[in-house]
Protein backbone atom coordinates (compact mmCIF):
# COMPACT_ATOMS: atom_id res chain seq x y z
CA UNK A 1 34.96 -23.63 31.62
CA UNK A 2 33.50 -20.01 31.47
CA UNK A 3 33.52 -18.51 28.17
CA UNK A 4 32.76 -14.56 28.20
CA UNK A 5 30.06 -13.42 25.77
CA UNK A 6 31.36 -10.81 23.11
CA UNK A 7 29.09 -8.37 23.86
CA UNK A 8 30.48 -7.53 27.40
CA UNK A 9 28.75 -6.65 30.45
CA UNK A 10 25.20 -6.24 28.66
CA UNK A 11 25.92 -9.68 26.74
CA UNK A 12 26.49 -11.01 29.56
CA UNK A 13 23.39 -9.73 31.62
CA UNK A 14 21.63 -11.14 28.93
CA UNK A 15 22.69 -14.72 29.22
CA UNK A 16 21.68 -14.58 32.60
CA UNK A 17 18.30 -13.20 31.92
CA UNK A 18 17.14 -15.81 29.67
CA UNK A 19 18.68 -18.26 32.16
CA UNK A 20 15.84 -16.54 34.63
CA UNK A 21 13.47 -16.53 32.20
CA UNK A 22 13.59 -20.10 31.40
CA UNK A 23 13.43 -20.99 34.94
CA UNK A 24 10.41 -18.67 35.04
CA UNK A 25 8.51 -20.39 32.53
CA UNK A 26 9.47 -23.91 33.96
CA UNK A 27 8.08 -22.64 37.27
CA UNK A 28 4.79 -21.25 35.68
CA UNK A 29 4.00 -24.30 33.36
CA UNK A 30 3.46 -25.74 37.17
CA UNK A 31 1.72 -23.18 38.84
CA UNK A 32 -0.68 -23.23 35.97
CA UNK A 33 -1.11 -26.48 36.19
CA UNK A 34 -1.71 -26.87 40.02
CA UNK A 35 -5.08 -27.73 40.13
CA UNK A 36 -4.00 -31.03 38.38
CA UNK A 37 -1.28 -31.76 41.05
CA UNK A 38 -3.80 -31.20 43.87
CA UNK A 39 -3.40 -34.45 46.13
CA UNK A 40 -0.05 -35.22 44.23
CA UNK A 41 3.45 -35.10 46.33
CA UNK A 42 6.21 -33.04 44.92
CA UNK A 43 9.18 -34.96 43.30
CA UNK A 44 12.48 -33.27 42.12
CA UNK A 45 11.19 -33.31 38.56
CA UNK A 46 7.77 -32.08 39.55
CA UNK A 47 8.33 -29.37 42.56
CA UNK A 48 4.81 -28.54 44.65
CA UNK A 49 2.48 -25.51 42.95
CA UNK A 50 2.90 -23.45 45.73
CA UNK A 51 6.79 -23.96 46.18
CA UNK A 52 6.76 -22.95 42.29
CA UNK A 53 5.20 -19.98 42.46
CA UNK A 54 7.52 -18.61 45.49
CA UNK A 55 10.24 -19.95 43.00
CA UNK A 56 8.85 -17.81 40.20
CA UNK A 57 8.35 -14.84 42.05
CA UNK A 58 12.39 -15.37 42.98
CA UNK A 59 12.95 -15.81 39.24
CA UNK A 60 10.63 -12.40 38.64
CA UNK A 61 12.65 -10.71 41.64
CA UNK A 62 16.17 -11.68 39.88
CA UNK A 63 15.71 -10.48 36.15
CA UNK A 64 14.45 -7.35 37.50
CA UNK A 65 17.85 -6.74 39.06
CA UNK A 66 19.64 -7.98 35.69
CA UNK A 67 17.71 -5.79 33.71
CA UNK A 68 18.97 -3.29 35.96
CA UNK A 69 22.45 -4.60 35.87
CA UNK A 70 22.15 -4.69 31.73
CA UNK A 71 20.79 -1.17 31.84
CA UNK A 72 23.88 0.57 33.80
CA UNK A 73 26.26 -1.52 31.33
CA UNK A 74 24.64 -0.76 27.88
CA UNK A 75 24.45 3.07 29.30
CA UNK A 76 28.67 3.03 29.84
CA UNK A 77 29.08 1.31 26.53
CA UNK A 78 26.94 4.24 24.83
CA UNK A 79 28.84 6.49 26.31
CA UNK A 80 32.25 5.12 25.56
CA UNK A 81 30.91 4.07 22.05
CA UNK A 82 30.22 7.87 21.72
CA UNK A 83 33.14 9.07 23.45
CA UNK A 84 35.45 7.01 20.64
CA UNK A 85 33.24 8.56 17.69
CA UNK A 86 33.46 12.18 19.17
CA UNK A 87 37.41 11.52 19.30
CA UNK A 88 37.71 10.35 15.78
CA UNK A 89 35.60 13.11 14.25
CA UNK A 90 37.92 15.69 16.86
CA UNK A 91 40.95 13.81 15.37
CA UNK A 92 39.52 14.24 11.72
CA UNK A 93 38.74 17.42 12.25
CA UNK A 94 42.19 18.66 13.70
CA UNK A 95 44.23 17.30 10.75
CA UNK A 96 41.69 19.08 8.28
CA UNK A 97 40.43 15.24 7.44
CA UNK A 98 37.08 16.58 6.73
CA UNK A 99 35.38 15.38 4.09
């Protein structure tokens, strides 16, 4: 089941960001650590240092494109948000609503 986030496209963009940036951090905690694993073979719960770093690096490569993706979608809904308030004050304005 999909459930869509209330805040649109940018909501959205930033789901998936922190979804990157968890995987980031999981994949630094064992980079940082890799002098420990030296000698040590990977597992699926404990993936090689280098393997992790070309993992982060993905995980770096990926936000940067959803941070570009959030960008372009918080832009349009500026611009529609603004586009609605200049045709309520237009609307105001034209049936001498001012006040």
């Amino acid at each position: 089941m999909t459930t869509t986030n209330p805040d649109g496209a940018v909501g959205e963009a930033q789901d998936e960001l922190e979804d990157h940036i968890h995987e980031l951090d999981a994949m630094l905690a064992v980079w940082s650590h890799r002098d420990s694993h030296r000698g040590r073979t990977a597992t699926w719960d404990r993936p090689h240092p280098r393997r992790a770093a070309s993992l982060a690096i993905d995980e770096i490569d990926a936000s940067i494109r959803t941070l570009h993706t959030m960008r372009a979608a918080l832009i349009a809904q500026a611009r529609e948000y603004d586009d609605e308030t200049n045709r309520r004050v237009d609307l105001r304005l034209s049936t001498g609503g001012a006040s």
